[in-house]
N, C-alpha and C. Protein backbone atom coordinates (compact mmCIF):
# COMPACT_ATOMS: atom_id res chain seq x y z
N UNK A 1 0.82 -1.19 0.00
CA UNK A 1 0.00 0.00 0.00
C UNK A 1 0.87 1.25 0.00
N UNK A 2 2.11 1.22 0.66
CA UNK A 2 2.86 2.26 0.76
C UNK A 2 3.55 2.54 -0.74
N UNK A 3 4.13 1.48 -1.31
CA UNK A 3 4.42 2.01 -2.63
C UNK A 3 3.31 2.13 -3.88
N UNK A 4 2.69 1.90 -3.47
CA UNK A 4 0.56 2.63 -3.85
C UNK A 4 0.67 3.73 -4.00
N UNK A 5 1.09 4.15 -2.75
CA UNK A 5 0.80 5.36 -2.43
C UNK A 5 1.69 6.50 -2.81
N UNK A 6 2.99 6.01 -2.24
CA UNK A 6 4.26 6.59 -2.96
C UNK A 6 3.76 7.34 -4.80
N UNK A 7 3.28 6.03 -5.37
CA UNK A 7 3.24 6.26 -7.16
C UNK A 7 2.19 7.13 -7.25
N UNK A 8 1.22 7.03 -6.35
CA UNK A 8 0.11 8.00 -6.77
C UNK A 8 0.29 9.44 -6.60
N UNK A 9 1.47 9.87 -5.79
CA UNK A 9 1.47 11.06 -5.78
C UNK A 9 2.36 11.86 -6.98
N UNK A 10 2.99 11.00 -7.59
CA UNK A 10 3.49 11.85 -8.39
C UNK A 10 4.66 12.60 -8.61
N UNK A 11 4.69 13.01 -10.08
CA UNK A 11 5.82 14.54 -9.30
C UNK A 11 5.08 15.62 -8.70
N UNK A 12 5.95 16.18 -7.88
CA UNK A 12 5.27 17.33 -7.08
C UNK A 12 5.95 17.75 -5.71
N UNK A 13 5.43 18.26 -4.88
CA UNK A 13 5.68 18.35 -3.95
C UNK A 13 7.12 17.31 -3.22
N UNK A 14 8.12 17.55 -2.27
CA UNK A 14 8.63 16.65 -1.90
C UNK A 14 7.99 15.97 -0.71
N UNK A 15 8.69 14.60 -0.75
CA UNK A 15 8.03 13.36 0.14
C UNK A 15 8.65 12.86 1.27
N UNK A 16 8.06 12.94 2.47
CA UNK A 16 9.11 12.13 3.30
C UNK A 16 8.15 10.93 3.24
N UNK A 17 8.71 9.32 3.27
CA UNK A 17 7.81 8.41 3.43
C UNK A 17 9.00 7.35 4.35
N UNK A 18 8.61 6.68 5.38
CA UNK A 18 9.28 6.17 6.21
C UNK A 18 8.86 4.95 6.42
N UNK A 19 9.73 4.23 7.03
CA UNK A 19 9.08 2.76 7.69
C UNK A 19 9.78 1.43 6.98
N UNK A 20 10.03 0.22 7.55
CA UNK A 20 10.43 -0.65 6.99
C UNK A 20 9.96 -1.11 5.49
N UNK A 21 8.47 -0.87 5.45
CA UNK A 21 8.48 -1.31 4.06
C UNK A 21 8.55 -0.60 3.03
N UNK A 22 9.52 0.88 3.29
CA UNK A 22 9.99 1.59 2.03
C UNK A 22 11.62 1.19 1.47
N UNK A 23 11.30 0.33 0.46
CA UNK A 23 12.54 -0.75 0.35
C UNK A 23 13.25 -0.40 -0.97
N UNK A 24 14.38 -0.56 -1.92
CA UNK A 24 14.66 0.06 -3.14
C UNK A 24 13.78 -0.58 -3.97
N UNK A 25 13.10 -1.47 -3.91
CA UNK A 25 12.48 -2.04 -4.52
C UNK A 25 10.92 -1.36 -4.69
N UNK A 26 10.77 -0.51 -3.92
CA UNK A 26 9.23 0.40 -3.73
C UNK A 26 9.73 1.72 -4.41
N UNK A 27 10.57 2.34 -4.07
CA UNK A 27 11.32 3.70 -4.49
C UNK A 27 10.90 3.90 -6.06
N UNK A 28 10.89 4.26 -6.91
CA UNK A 28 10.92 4.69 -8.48
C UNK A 28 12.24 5.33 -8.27
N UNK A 29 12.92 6.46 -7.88
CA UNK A 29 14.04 6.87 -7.94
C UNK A 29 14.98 7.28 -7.16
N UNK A 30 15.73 6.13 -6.95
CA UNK A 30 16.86 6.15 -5.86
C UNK A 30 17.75 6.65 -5.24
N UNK A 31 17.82 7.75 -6.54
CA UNK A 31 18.60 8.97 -6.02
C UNK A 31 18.21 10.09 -5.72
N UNK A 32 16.66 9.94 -5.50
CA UNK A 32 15.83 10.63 -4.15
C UNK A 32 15.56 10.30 -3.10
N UNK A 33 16.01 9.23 -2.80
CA UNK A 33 16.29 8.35 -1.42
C UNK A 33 17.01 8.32 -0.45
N UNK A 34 16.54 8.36 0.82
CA UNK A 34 17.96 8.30 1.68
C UNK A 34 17.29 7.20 2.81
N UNK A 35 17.77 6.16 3.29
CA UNK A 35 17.95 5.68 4.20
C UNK A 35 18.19 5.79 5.42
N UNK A 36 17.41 6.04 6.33
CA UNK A 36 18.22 6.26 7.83
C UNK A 36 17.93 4.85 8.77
N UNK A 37 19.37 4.57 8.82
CA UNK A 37 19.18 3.27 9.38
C UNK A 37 20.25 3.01 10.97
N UNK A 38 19.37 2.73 12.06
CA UNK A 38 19.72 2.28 13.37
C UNK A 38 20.79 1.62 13.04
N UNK A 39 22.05 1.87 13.90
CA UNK A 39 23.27 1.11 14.32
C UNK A 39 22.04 0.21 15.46
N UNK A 40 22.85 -1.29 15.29
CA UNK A 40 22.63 -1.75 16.00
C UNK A 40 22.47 -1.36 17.66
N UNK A 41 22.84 -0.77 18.06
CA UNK A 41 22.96 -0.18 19.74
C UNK A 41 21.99 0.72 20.09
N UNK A 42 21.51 1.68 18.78
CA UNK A 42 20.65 2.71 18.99
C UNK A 42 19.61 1.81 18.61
N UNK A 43 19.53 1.09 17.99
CA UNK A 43 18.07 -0.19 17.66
C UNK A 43 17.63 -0.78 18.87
N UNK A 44 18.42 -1.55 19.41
CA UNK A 44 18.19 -1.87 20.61
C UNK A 44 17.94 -0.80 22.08
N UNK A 45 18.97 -0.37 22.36
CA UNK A 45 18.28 0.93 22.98
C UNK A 45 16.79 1.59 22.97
N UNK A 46 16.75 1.76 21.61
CA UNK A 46 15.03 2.12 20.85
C UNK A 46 13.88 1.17 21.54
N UNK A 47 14.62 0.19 21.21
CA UNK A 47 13.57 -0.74 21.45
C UNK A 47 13.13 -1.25 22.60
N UNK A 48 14.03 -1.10 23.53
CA UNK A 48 13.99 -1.46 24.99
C UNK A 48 13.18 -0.23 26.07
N UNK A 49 13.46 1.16 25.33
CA UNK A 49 12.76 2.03 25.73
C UNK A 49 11.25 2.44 25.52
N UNK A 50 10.98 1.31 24.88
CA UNK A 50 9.67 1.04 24.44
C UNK A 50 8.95 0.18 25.09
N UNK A 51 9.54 -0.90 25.84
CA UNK A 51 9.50 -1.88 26.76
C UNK A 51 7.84 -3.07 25.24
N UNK A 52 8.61 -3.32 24.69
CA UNK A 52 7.95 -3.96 23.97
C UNK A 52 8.29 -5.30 24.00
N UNK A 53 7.10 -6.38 24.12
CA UNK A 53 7.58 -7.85 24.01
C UNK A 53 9.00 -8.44 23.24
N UNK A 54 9.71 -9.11 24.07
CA UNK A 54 11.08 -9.50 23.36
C UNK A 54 10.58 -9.89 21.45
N UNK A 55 9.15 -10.73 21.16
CA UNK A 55 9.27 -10.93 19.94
C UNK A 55 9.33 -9.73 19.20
N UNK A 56 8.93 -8.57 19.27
CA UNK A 56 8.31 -7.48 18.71
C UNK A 56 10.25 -7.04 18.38
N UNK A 57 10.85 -6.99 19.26
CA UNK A 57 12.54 -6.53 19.46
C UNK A 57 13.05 -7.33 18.12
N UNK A 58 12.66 -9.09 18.22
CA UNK A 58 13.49 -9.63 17.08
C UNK A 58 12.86 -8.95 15.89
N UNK A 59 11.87 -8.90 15.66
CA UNK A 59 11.20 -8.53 14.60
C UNK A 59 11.63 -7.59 14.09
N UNK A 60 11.52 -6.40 14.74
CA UNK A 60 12.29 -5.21 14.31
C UNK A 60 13.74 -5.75 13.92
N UNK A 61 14.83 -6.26 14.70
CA UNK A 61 15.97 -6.66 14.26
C UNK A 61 15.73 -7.30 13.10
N UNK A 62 14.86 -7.93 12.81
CA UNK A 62 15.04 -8.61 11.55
C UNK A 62 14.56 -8.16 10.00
N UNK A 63 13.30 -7.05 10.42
CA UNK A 63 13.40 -6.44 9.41
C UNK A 63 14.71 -5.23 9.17
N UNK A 64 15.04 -4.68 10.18
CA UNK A 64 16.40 -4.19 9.78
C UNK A 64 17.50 -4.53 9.23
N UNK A 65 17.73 -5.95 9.03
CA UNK A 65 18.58 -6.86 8.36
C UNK A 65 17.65 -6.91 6.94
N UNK A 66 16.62 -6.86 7.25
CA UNK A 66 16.42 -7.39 5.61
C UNK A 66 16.67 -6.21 5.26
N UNK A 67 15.87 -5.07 5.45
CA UNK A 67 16.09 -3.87 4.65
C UNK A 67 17.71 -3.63 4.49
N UNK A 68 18.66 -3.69 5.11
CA UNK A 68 19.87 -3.60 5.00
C UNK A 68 20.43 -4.36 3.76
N UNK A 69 19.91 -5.67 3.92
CA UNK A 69 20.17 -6.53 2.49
C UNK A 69 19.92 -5.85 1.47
N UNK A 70 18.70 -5.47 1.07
CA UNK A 70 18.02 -4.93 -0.19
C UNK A 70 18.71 -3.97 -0.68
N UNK A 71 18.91 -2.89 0.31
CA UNK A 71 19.86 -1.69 0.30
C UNK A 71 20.79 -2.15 -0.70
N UNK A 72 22.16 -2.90 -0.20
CA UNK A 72 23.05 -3.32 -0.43
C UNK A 72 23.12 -4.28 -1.86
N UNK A 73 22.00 -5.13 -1.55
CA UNK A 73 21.55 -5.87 -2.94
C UNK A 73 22.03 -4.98 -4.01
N UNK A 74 20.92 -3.99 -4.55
CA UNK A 74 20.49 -2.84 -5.01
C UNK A 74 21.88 -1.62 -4.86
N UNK A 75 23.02 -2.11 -4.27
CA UNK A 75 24.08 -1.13 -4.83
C UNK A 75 23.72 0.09 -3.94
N UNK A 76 23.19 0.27 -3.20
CA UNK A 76 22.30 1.58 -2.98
C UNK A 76 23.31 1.94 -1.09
N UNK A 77 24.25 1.64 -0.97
CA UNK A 77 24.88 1.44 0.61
C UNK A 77 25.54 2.86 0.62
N UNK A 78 25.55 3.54 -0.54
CA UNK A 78 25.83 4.89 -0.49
C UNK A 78 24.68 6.31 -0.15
N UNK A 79 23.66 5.29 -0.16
CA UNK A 79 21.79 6.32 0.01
C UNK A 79 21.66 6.24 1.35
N UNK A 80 22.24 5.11 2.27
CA UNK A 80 22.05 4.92 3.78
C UNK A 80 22.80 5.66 4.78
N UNK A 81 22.37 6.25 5.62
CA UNK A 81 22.79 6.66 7.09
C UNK A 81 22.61 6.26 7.67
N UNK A 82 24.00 5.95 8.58
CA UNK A 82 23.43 5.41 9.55
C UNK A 82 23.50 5.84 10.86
N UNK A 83 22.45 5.98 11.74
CA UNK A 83 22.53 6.52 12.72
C UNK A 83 22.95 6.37 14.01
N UNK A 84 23.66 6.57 14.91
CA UNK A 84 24.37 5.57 15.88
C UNK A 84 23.57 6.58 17.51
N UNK A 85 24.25 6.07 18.31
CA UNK A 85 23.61 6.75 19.89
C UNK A 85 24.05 8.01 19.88
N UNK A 86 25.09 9.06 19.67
CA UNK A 86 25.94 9.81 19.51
C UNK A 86 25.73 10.86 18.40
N UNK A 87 24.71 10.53 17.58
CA UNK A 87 24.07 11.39 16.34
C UNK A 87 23.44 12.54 17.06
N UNK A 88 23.35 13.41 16.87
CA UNK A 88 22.45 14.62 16.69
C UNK A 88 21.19 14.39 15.99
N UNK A 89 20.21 14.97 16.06
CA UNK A 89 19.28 14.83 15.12
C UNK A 89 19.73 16.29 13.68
N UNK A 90 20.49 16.80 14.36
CA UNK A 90 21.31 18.00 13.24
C UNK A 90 22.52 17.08 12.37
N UNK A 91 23.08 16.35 13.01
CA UNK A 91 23.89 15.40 12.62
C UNK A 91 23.33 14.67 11.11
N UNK A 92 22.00 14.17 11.80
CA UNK A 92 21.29 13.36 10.71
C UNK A 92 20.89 13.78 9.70
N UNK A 93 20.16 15.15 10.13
CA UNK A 93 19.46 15.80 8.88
C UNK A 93 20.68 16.55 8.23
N UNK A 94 21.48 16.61 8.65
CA UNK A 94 22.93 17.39 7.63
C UNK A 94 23.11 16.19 6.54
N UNK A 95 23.62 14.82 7.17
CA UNK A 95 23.50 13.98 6.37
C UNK A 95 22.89 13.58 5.09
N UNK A 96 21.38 13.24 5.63
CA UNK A 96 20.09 13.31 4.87
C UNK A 96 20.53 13.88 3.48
N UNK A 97 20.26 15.72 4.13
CA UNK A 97 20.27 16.61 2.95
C UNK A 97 21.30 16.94 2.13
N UNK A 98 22.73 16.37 2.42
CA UNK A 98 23.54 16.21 1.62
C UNK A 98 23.24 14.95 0.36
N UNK A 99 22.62 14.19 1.13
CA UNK A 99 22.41 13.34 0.06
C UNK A 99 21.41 13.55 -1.23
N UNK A 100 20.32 14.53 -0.40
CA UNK A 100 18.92 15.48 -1.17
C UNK A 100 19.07 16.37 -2.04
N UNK A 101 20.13 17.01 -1.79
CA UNK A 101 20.75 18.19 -1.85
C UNK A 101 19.80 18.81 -3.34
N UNK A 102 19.84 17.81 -4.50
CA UNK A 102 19.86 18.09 -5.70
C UNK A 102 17.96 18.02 -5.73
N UNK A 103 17.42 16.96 -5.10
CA UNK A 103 15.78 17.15 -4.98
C UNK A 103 15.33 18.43 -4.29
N UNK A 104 16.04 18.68 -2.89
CA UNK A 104 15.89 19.94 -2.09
C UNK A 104 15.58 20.75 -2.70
N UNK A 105 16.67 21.14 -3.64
CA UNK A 105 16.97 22.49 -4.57
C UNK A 105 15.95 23.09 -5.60
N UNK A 106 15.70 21.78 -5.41
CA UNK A 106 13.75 21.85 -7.21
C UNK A 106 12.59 22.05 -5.89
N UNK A 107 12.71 22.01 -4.83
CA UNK A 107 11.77 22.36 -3.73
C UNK A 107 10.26 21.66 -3.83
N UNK A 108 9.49 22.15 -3.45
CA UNK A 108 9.28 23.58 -2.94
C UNK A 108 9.21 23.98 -1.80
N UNK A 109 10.10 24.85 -1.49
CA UNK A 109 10.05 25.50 0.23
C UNK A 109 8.77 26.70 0.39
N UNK A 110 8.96 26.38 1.36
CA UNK A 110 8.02 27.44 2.16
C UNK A 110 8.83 29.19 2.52
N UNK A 111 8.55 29.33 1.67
CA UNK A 111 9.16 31.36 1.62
C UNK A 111 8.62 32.07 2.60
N UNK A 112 6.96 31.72 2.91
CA UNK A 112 6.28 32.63 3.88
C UNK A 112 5.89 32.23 5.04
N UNK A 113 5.44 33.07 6.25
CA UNK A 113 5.14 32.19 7.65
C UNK A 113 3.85 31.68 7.00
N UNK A 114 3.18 31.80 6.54
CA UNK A 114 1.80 31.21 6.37
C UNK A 114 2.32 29.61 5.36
N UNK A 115 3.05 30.02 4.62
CA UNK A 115 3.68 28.68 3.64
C UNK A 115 4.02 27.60 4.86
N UNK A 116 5.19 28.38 5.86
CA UNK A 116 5.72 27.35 6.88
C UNK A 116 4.74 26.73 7.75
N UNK A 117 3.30 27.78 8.45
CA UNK A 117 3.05 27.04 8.89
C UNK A 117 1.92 26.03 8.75
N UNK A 118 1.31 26.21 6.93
CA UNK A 118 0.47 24.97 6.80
C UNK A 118 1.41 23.96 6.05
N UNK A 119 2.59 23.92 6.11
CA UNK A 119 3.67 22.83 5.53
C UNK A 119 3.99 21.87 7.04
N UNK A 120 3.33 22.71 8.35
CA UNK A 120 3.99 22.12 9.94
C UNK A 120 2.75 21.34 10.24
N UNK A 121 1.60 21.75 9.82
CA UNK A 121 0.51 21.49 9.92
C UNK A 121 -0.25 20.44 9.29
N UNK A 122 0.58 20.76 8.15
CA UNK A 122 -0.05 19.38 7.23
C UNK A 122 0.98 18.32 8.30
N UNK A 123 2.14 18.22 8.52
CA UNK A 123 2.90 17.26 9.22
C UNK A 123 2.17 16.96 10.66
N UNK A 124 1.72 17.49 11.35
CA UNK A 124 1.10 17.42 12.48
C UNK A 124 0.04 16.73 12.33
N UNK A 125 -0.86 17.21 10.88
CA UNK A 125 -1.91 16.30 10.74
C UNK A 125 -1.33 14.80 10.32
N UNK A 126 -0.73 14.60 9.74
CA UNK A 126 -0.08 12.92 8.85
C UNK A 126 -0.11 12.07 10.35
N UNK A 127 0.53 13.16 11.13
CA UNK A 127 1.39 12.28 12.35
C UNK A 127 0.31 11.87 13.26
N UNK A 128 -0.87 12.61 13.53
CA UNK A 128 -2.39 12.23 14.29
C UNK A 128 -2.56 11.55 13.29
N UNK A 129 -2.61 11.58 11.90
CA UNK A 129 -3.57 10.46 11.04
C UNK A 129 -2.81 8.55 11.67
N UNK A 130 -1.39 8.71 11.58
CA UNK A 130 -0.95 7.51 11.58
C UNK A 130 -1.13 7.01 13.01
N UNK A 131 -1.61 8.15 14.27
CA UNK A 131 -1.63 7.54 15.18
C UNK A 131 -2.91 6.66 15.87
N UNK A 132 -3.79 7.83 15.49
CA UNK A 132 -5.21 7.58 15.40
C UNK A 132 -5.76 5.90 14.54
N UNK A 133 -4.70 5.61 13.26
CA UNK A 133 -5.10 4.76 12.24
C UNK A 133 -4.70 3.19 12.94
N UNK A 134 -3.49 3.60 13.66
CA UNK A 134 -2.51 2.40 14.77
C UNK A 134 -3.19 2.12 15.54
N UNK A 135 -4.18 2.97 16.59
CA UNK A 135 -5.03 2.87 17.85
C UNK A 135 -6.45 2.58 17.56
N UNK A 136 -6.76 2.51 16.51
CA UNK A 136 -7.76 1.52 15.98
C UNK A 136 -7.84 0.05 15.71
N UNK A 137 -6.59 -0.14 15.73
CA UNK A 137 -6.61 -1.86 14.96
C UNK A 137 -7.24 -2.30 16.52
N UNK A 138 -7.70 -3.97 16.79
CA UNK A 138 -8.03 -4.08 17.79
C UNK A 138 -7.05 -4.95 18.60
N UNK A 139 -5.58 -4.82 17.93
CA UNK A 139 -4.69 -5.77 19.10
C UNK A 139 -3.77 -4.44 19.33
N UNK A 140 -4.13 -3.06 19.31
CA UNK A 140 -3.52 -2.22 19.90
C UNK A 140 -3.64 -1.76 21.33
N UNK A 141 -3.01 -1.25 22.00
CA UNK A 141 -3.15 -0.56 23.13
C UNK A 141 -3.13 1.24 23.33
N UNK A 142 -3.26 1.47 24.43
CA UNK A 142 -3.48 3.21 24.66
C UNK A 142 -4.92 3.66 24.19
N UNK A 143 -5.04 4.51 24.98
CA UNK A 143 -6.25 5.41 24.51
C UNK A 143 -5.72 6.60 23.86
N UNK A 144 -6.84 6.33 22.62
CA UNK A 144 -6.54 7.49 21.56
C UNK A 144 -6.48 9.16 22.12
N UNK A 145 -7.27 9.18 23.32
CA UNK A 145 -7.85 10.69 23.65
C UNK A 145 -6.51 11.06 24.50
N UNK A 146 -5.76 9.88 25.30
CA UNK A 146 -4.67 10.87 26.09
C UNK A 146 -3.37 10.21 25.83
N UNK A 147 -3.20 9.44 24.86
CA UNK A 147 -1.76 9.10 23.88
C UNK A 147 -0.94 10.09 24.07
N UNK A 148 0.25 10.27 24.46
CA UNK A 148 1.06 11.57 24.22
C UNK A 148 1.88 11.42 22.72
N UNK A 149 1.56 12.70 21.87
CA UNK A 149 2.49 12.49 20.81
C UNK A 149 2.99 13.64 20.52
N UNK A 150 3.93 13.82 19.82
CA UNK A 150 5.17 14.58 19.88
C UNK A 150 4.59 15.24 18.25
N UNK A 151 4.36 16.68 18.33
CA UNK A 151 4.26 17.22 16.79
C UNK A 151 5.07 18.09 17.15
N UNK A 152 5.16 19.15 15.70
CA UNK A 152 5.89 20.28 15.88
C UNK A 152 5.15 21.24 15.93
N UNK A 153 6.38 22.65 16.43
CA UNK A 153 5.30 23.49 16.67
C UNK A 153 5.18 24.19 15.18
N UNK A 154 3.99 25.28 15.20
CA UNK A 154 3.70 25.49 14.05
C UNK A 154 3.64 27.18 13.62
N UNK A 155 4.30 27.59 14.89
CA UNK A 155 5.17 28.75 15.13
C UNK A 155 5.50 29.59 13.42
N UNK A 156 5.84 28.97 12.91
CA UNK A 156 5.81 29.20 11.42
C UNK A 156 7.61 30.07 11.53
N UNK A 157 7.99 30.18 12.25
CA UNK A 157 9.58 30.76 12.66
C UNK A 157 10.63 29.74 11.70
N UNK A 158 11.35 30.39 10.87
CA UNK A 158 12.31 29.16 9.99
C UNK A 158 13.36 28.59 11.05
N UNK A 159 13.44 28.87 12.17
CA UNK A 159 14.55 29.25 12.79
C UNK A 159 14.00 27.72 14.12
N UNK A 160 12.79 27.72 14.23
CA UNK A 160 12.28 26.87 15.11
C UNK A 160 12.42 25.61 15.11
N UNK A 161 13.06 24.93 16.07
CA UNK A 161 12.62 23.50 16.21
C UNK A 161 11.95 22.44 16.65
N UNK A 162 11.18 23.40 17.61
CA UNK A 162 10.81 22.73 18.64
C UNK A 162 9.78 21.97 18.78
N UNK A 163 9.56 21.12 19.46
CA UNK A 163 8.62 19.66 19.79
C UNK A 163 7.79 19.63 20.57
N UNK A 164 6.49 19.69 20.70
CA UNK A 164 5.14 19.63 21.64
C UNK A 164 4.93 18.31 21.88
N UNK A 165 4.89 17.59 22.94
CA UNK A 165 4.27 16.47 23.46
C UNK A 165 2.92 16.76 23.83
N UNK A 166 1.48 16.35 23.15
CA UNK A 166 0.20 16.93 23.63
C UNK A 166 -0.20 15.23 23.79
N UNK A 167 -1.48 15.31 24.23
CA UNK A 167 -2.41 14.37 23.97
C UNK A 167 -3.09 14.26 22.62
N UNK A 168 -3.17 13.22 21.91
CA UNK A 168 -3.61 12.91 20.73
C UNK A 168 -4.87 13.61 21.06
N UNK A 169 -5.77 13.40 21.65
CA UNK A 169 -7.46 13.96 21.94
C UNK A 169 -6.93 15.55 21.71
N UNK A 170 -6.50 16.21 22.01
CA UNK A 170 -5.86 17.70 21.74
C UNK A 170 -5.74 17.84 20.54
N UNK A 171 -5.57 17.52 19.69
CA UNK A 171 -5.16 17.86 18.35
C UNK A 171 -6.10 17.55 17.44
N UNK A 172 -6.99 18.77 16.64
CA UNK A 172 -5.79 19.90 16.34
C UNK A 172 -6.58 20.34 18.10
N UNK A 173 -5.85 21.83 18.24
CA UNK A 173 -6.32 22.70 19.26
C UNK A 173 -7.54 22.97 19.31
N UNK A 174 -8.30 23.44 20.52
CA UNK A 174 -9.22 23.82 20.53
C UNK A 174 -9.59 25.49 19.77
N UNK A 175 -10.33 25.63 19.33
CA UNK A 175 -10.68 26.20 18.76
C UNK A 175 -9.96 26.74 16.99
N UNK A 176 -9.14 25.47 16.61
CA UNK A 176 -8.67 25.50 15.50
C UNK A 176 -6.76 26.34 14.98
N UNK A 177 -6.70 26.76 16.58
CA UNK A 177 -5.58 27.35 16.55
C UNK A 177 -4.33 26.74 16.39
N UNK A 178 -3.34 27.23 15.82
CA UNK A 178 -2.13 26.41 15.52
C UNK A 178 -1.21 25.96 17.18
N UNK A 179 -0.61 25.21 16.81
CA UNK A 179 0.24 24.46 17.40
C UNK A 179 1.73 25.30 17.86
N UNK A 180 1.86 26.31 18.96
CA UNK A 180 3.17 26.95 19.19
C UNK A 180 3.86 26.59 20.59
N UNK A 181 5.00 27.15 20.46
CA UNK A 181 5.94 26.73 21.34
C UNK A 181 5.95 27.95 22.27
N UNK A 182 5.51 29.32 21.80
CA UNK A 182 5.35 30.71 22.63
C UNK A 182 4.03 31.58 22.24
């Protein structure tokens, strides 16, 4: 469904699309791709801080091996980052966008606060859509209304980074207002 989805959008706009099953084999063009892939230590770490059933731990380990294969299969070990305990999240995205550099550049960025902040907003919404979509299945856990999830703020500031932990039931705001940090 994800590389469904991927094709249906097109050229246009740029894409972030994440998750194990975005594989070179789903991609159309690879050298719009970047990989960010757990060192083993930060995988585990991840995963333990999640306190998730030991099977759920192999699982993840094991799709990380496969995706690593495919990568590599596919010639592609130059599209991957990898991320270790010691990364920055500035670290990463320097990375990333060195590798982007040339998609980045054809854009489209956001020039205005109003551009920035329905470009934060549309992200805020994706990130309630996928959480809301997870807390429906019926072998999930948490309640949807006081889930804490992490959006950004929507401050519309180019300069901003910062991260709101709200309750899923919160979002969007009451009375339709954006998402800020001040």
């Amino acid at each position: 469904m994800i590389a469904d989805d991927v094709r249906a959008l097109g050229p246009g706009p740029l894409t972030v699309v994440e998750g194990t099953p975005v594989t070179p084999d789903t991609v159309p063009d690879p050298g719009r791709a970047v990989w960010l892939m757990p060192s083993p230590e930060l995988q585990r770490r991840r995963l333990a801080e999640r306190g998730l059933p030991e099977g759920v731990h192999t699982l993840y380990t094991l799709l990380l091996a496969d995706l690593a294969a495919r990568i590599e299969a596919h010639g592609l070990a130059d599209r991957a980052v990898t991320v270790t305990p010691d990364a920055t999240p500035a670290d990463t995205r320097a990375a990333a966008e060195a590798l982007l550099a040339g998609p980045l550049a054809e854009g489209p960025a956001a020039t205005t606060p109003e551009g920035r902040r329905a470009l934060r907003r549309a992200e805020n919404e994706a990130v309630a859509t996928q959480y809301r979509t997870y807390l429906a299945r019926p072998w999930t856990t948490g309640d949807p209304e006081t889930v804490p999830v992490t959006f950004t703020c929507e401050c519309a500031d180019p300069e901003c980074t910062a991260q709101l932990t709200r309750p899923l039931g919160t979002f969007p705001p009451a009375g339709g207002g954006a998402l800020r940090c001040h």
